[in-house]
Protein backbone atom coordinates (compact mmCIF):
# COMPACT_ATOMS: atom_id res chain seq x y z
CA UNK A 1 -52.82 13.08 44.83
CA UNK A 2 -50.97 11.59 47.22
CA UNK A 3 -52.63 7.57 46.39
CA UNK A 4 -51.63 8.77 42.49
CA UNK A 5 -48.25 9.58 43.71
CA UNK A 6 -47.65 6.39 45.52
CA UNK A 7 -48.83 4.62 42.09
CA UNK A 8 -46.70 6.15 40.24
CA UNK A 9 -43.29 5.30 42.14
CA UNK A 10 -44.76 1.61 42.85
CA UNK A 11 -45.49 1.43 39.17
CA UNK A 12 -48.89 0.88 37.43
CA UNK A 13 -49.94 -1.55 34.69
CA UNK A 14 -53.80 -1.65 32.99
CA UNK A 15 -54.78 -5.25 31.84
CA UNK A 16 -56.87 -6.61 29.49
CA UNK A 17 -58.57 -10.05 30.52
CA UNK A 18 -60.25 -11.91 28.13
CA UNK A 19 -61.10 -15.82 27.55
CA UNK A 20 -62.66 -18.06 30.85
CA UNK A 21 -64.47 -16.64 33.38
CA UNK A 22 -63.84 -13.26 33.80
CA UNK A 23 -66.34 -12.31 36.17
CA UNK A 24 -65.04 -14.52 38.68
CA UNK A 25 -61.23 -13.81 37.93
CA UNK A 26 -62.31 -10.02 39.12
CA UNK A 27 -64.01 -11.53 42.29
CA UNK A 28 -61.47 -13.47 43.49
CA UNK A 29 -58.88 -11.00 42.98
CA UNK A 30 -60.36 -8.54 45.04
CA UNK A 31 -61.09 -11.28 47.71
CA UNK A 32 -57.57 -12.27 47.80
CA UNK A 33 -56.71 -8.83 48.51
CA UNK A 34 -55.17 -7.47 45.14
CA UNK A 35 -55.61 -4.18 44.74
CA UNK A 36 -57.87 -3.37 41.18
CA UNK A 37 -58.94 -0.05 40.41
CA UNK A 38 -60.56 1.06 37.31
CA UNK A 39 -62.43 -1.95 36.24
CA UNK A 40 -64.32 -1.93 33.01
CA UNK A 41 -66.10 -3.81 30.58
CA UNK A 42 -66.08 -3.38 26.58
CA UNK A 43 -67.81 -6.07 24.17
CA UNK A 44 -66.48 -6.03 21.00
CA UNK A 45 -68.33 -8.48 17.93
CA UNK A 46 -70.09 -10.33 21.11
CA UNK A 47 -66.40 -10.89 22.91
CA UNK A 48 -66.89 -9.57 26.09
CA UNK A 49 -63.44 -8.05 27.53
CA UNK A 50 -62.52 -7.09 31.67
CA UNK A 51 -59.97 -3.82 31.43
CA UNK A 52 -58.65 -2.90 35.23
CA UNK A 53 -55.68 -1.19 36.38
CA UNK A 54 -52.97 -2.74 38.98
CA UNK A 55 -49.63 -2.12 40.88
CA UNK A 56 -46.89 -4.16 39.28
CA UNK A 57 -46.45 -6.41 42.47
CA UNK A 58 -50.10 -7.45 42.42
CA UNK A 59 -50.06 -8.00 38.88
CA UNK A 60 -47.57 -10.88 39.38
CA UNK A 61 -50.33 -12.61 42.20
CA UNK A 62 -52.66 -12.64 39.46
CA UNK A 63 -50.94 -16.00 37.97
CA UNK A 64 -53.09 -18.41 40.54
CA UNK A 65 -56.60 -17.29 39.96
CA UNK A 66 -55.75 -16.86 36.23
CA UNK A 67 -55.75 -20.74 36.30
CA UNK A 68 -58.74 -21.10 38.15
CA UNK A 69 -60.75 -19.07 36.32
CA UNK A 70 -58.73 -19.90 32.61
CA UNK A 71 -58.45 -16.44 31.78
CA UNK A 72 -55.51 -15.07 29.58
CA UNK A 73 -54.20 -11.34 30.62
CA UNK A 74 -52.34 -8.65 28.16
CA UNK A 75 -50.81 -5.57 29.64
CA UNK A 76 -52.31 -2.63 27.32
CA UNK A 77 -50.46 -0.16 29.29
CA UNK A 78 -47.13 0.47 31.80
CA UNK A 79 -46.85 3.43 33.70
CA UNK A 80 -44.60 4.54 36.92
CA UNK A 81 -41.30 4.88 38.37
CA UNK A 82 -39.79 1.29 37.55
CA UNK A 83 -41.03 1.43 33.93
CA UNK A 84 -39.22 4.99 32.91
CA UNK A 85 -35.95 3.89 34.83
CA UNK A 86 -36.42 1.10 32.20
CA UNK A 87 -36.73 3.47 29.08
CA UNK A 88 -34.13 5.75 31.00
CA UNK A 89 -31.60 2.42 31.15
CA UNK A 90 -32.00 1.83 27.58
CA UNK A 91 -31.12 5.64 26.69
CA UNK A 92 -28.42 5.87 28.93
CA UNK A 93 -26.72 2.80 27.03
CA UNK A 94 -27.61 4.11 23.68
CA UNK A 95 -26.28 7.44 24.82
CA UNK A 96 -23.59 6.26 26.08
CA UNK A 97 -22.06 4.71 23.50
CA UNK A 98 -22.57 7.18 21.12
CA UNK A 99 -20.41 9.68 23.48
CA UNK A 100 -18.28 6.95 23.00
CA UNK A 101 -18.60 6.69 19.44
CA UNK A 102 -17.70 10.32 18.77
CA UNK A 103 -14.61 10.00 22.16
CA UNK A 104 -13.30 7.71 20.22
CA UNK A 105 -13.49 9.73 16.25
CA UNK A 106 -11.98 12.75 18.87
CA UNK A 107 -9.38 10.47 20.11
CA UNK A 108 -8.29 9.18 16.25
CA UNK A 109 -8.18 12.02 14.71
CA UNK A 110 -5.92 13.64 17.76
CA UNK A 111 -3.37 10.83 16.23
CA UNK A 112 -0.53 11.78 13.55
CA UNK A 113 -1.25 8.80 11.15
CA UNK A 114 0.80 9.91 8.58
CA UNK A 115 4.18 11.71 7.84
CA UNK A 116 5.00 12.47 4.16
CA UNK A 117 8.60 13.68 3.57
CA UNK A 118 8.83 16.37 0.18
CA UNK A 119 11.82 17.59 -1.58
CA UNK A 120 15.03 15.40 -0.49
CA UNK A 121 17.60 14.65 -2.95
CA UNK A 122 20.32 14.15 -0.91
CA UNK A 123 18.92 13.28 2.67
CA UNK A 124 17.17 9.91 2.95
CA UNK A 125 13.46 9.88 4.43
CA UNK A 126 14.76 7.89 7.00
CA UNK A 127 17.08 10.14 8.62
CA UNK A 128 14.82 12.55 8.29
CA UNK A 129 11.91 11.05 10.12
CA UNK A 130 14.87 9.99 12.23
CA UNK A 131 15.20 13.39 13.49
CA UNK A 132 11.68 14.21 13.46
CA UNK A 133 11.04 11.93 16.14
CA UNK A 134 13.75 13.00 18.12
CA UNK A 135 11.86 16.37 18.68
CA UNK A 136 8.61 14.44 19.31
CA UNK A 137 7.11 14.10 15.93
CA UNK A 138 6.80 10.27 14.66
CA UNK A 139 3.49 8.08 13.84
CA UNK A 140 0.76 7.89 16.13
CA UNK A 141 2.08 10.66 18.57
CA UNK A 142 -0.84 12.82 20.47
CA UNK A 143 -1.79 16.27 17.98
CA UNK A 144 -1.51 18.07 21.57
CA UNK A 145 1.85 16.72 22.70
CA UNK A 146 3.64 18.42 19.06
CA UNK A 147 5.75 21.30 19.60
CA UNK A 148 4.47 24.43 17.46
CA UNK A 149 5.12 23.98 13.68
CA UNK A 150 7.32 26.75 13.32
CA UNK A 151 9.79 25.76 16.39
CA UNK A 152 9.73 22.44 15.06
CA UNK A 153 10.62 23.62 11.70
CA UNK A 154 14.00 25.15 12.91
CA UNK A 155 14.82 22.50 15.12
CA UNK A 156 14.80 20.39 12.14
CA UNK A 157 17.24 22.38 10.43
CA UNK A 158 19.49 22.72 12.99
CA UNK A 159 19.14 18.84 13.56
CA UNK A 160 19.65 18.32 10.05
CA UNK A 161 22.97 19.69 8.05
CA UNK A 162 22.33 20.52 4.80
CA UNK A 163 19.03 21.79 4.52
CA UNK A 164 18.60 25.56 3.65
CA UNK A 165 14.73 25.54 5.34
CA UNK A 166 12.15 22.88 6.60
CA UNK A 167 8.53 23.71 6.13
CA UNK A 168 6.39 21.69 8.40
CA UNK A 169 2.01 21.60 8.09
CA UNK A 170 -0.53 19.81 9.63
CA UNK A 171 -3.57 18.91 8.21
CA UNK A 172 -6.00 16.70 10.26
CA UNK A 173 -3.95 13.60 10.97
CA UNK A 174 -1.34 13.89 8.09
CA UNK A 175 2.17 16.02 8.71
CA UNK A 176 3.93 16.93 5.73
CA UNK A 177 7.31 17.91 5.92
CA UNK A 178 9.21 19.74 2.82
CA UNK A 179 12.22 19.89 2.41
CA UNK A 180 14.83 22.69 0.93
CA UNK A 181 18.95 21.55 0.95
CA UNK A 182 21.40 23.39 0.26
CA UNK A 183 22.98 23.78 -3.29
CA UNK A 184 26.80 23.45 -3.41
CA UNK A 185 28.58 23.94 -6.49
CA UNK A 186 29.62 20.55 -8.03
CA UNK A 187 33.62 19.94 -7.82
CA UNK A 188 35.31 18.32 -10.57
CA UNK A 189 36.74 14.62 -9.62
CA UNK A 190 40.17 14.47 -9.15
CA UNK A 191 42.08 12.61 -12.11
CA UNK A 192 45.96 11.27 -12.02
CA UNK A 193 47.24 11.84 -15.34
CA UNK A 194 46.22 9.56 -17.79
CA UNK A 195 46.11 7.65 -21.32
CA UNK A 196 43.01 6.61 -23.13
CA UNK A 197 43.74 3.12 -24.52
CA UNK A 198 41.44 0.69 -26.49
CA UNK A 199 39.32 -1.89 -24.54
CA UNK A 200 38.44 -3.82 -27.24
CA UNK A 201 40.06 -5.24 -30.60
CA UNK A 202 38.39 -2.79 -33.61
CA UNK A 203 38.83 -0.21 -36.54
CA UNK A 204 38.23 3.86 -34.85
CA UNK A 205 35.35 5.15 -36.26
CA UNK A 206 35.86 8.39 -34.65
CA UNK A 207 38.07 10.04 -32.69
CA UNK A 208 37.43 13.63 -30.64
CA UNK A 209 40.22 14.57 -28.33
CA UNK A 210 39.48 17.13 -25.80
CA UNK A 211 42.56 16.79 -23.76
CA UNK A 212 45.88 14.94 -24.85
CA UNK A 213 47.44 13.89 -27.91
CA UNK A 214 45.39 11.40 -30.40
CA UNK A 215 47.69 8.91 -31.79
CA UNK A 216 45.54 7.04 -34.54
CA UNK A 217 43.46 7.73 -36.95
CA UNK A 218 39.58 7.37 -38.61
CA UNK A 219 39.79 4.11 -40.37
CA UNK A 220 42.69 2.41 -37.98
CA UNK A 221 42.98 -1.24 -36.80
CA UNK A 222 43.62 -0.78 -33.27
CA UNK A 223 44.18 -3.82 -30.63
CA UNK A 224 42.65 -4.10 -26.85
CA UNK A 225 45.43 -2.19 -24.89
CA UNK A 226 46.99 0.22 -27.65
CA UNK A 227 47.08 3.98 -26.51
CA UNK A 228 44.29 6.03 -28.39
CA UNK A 229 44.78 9.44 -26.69
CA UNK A 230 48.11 9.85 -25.06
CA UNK A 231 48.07 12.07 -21.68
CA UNK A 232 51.76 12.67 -22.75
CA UNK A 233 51.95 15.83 -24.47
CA UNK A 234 54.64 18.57 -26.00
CA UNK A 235 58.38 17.46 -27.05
CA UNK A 236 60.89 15.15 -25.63
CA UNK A 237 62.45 18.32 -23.91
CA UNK A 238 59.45 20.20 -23.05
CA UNK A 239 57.19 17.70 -22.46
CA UNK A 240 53.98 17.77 -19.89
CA UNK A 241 51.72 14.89 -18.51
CA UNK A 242 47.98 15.88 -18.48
CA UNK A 243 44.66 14.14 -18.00
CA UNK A 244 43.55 12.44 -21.02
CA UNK A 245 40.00 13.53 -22.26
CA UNK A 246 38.12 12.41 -25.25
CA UNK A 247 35.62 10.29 -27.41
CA UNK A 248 36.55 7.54 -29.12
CA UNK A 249 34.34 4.91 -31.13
CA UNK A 250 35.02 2.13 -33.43
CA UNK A 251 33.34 -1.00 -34.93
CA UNK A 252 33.54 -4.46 -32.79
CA UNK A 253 32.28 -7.52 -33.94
CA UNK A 254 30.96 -10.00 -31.27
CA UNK A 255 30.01 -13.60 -32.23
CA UNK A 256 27.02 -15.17 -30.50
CA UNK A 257 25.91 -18.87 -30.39
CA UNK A 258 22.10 -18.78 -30.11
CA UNK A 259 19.55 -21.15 -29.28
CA UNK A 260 15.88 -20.71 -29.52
CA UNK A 261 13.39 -23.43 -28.98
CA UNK A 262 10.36 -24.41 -31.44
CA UNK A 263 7.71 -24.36 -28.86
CA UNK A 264 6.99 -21.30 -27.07
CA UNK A 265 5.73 -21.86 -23.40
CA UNK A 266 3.37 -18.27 -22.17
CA UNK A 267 1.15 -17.63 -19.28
CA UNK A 268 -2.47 -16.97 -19.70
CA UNK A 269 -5.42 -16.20 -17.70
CA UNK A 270 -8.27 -18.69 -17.99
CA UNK A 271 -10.85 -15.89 -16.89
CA UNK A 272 -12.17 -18.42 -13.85
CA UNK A 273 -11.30 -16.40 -10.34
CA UNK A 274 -12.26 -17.00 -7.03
CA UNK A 275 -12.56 -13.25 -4.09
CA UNK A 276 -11.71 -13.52 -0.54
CA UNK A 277 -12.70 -10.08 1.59
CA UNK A 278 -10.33 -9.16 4.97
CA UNK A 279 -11.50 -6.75 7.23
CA UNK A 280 -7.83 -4.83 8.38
CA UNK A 281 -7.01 -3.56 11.37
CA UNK A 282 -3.49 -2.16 11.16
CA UNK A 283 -1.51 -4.52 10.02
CA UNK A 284 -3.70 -7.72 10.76
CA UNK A 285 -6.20 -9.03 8.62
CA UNK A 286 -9.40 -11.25 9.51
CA UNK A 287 -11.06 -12.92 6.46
CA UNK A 288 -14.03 -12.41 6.18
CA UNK A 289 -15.56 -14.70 2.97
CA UNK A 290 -13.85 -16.91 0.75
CA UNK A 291 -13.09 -19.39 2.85
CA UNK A 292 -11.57 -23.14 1.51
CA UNK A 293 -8.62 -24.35 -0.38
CA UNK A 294 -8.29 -22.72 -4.06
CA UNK A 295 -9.75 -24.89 -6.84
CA UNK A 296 -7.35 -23.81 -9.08
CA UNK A 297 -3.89 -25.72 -9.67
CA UNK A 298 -2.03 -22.70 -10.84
CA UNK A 299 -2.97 -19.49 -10.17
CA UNK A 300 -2.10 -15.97 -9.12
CA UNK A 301 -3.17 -13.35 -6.35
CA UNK A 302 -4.09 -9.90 -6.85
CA UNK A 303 -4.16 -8.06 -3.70
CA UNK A 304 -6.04 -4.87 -3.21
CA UNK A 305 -6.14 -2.77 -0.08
CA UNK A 306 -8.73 0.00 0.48
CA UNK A 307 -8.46 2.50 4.22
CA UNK A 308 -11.32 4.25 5.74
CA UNK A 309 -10.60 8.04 4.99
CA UNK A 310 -13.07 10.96 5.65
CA UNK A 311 -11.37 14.46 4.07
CA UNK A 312 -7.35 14.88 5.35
CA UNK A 313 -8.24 11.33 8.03
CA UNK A 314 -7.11 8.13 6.92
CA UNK A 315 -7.61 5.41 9.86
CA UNK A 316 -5.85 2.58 10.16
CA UNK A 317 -8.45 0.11 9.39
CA UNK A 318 -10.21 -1.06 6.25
CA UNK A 319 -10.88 -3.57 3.94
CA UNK A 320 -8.78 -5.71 1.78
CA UNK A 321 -10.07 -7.80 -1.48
CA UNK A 322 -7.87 -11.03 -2.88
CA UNK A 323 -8.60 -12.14 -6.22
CA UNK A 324 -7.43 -15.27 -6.91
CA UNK A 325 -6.87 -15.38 -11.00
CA UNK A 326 -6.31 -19.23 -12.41
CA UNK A 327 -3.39 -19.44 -14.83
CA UNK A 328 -2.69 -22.04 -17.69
CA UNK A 329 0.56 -22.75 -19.10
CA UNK A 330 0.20 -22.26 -22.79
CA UNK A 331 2.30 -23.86 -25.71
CA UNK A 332 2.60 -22.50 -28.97
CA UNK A 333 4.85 -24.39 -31.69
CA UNK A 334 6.80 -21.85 -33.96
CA UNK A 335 8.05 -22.26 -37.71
CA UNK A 336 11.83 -22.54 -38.20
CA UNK A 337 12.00 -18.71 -39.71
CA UNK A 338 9.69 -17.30 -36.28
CA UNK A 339 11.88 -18.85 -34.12
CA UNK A 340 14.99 -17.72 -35.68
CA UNK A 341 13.27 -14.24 -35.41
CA UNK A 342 13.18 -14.82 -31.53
CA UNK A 343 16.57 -16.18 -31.19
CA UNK A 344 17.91 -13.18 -33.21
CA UNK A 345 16.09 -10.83 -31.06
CA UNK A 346 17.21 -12.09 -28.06
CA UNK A 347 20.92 -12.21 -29.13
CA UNK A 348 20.43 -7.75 -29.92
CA UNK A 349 19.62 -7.31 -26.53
CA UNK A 350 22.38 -9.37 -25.11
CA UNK A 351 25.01 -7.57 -27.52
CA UNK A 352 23.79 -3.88 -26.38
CA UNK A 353 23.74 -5.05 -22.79
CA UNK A 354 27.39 -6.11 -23.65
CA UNK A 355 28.47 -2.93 -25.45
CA UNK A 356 26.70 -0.12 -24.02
CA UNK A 357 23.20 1.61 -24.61
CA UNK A 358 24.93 4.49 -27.12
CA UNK A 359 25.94 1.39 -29.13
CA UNK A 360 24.44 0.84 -33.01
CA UNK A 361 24.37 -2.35 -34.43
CA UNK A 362 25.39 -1.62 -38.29
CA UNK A 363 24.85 -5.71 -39.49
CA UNK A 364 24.45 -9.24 -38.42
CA UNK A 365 25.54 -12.17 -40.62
CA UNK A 366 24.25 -15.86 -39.71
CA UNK A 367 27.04 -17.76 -40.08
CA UNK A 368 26.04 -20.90 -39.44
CA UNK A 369 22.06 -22.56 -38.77
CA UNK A 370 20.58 -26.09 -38.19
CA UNK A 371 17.39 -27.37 -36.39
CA UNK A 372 17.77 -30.02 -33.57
CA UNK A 373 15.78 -31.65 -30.82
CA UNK A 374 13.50 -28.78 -31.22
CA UNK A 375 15.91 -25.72 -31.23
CA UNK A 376 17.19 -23.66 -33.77
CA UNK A 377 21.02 -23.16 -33.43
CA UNK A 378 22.58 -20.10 -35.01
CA UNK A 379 26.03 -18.69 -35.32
CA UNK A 380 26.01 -15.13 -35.71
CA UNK A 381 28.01 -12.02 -36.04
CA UNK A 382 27.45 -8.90 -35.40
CA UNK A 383 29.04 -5.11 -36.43
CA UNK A 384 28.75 -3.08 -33.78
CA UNK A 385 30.10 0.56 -33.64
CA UNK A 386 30.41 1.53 -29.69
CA UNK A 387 32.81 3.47 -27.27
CA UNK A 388 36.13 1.97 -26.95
CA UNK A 389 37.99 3.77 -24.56
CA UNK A 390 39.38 2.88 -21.45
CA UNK A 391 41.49 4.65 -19.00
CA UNK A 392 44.94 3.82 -18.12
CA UNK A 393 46.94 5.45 -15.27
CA UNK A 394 49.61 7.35 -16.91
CA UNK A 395 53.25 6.81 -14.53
CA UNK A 396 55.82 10.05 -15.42
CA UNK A 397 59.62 9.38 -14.16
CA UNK A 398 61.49 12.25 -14.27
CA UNK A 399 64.89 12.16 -14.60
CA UNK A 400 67.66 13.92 -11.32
C-alpha cells in the first residue's frame, strides 16, 4: 500500500512499445536503473507488442535507449497526483469562468437600463428624469442602491409641481414611471377691445357675429383694412367698446405664375445592394463583414439595429445590419397636357398653404400658357373662398 501510495502522488504512466528491438529496450532500461513494473507481452496479427508501467520521471529517461534500440513508445494510460491536478486545472478554469459568466448576467441585470416616462402633457421627459436622478434614479444606477418605489414615488411629486400622483415600477432592468398632473380649469385669454377688419381684398361670403356689431353684408366688396365687425357697439350716447368675436369668409382670387418642366427627374432603386454586419457595444460599433469601398455611385443606407433582450432585460449590446441600396436617377419626358397637370397641382397646394387649410378652391382659370426651353408656363387664377378676418386693436377716447 504504501509503494502504491508513493505511485500515485509521483504519478504513473503504462506504455506501449512497439517497432525495433524491444527485448533489449526492456533490458537496458532496467540496467540503467529505471524503474518498470508490470511488464507484458501481447502479439497481435504476428506484431509482437512490450506493455510496462513507469513513474513519470523515468518515463522521460526512456528517450536514450529508445534510440538505441529504435523503438517507438505510446502512453496507453496516465494515472497519479500530477495528472488529476491537470484535469482539476482544466475544471477549475472552465468553472471559473462560468461563475463568471453568470457574476456577470447577476451584475447586468442589477443595472437600470431603461427609464420610460408615461402620461406627461405638460412636463417634459427631461425634467422629469431630471428629478428622478436627483433622488438616485437615472440609467445604469445599482437595483440595490434605489430608494423603495413608493418613497420614491412621493418624492417625485413633491419634487415635481403639478403632478396629482407618480406611480413608479420596476420590472427587471426597465423603470417605468407614470405620470398623473393636475387638471386646472382653462382661463380665457385676455382681449383689449377690438374690431374685426378684412385682411384681404374680396366679396363676404358669410358673416356670423358673435360679439360686436357687423357692418357689411353677404354679397359685399370689401377692401384689405375695412372694419367687418365693429367692437363699437350701442348709440352715440350710450355707447360701449367690447371684444369683437366672429366668422367671417369671402372669396379671394390669387394669381399664380407656374412653371413645370417636361422631363420629370425620380429616384429608383436598381434592386443591386451590398450588407455590412456591426457587432454594438453601447454606443460603438465594430464591423464585422462588408468590408471595402461601395460599388455603387449613388446609393442609400438603411440602418437596422437589433439589442440582446431575454424577457423585461435588454443589454446594451447587439448587432447592427447596413444595407446599402444603389439608386438611379430616372428621367421621364411628359406631354404638354401631363405636365400642365403637375404644374396645376403644385400651384393648389401653394394657394391652400397661402390661405389656410379651411380654405375651398371654387375655380381656376388659365389665363395665359406657352411651352419653352422645356417648361410649360401658365398664368392662372384662382377663386378661393377662405377666412378673412383680422384683428385690429380697438383705441376708445372718452371725452372729460
Amino acid at each position: 500500500m504504501r509503494r502504491d501510495g508513493l505511485e500515485w502522488l509521483r504519478g504513473v504512466v503504462v506504455v506501449q512499445a512497439r517497432g525495433g528491438e524491444a527485448e533489449m529496450l526492456l533490458n537496458k532500461a532496467l540496467a540503467g536503473g529505471l524503474s518498470l513494473s508490470e511488464i507484458r507481452w501481447t502479439s497481435s496479427g504476428g506484431d509482437k507488442k512490450l506493455y510496462f508501467q513507469t513513474s513519470v520521471s523515468d518515463f522521460f529517461r526512456l528517450r536514450p535507449y529508445l534510440k538505441e534500440t529504435g523503438c517507438r513508445i505510446h502512453v496507453v494510460e496516465r494515472r497519479g497526483l500530477p495528472f488529476w491536478l491537470v484535469r482539476a486545472e482544466r475544471r477549475l478554469w472552465f468553472s471559473g469562468g462560468l461563475m463568471l459568466f453568470f457574476a456577470m448576467i447577476f451584475m447586468l441585470s442589477s443595472l437600470v437600463w431603461s427609464i420610460e416616462v408615461e402620461g406627461n402633457v405638460k412636463l417634459t421627459e427631461d425634467e422629469i428624469l431630471q428629478a428622478a436622478k436627483q433622488e438616485g434614479l437615472y440609467h445604469f444606477q445599482w437595483s440595490f442602491r434605489l430608494k423603495d418605489m413608493d418613497v420614491l414615488s412621493k418624492r417625485l411629486v413633491s419634487d415635481l409641481p403639478g403632478t396629482t400622483w407618480i406611480g413608479v415600477e420596476k420590472k427587471g432592468t426597465k423603470v417605468r414611471i407614470q405620470v398623473v398632473e393636475m387638471t386646472l380649469p382653462e382661463q380665457s385669454p385676455l382681449h383689449n377691445p377690438r374690431h374685426l377688419v378684412s385682411s384681404v381684398d374680396g366679396v363676404v361670403t358669410e358673416i356670423i357675429a358673435e360679439a360686436g356689431r357687423p357692418v357689411v353684408k353677404k354679397n359685399s366688396r370689401v377692401r384689405k383694412g375695412q372694419i367687418l365687425i365693429s367692437g363699437a357697439i350701442g348709440s352715440e350716447s350710450h355707447s360701449q367698446i367690447v371684444v369683437a368675436k366672429g366668422t367671417v369668409k369671402g372669396l379671394v382670387w390669387y394669381e399664380f405664375t407656374v412653371e413645370s418642366p417636361l422631363v420629370q427627374r425620380m429616384k429608383i432603386y436598381t434592386g443591386e445592394k451590398q450588407t455590412k454586419w456591426y457587432a454594438v457595444f453601447g454606443s460603438r460599433a465594430l464591423q464585422l463583414s462588408g468590408f471595402g469601398e461601395v460599388g455603387f455611385q449613388q446609393f442609400e443606407v438603411i440602418t437596422h439595429q437589433e439589442r440582446v433582450s431575454w424577457r423585461n432585460w435588454s443589454l446594451p449590446i447587439g448587432r447592427m445590419k447596413e444595407t446599402v441600396m444603389e439608386s438611379e436617377l430616372l428621367e421621364r419626358e411628359l406631354s404638354a397636357d401631363e405636365a400642365k397637370t403637375v404644374g396645376l397641382l403644385r400651384a393648389r397646394a401653394e394657394v391652400i398653404e397661402k390661405a389656410g387649410t379651411d380654405a375651398i378652391i371654387h375655380d381656376e382659370i388659365v389665363l395665359h400658357e406657352e411651352s419653352d426651353n422645356g417648361k410649360v408656363y401658365m398664368k392662372v387664377l384662382f377663386e378661393v373662398e377662405q377666412s378673412i378676418v383680422q384683428e385690429m386693436p380697438l383705441v376708445h377716447m372718452q371725452g372729460d
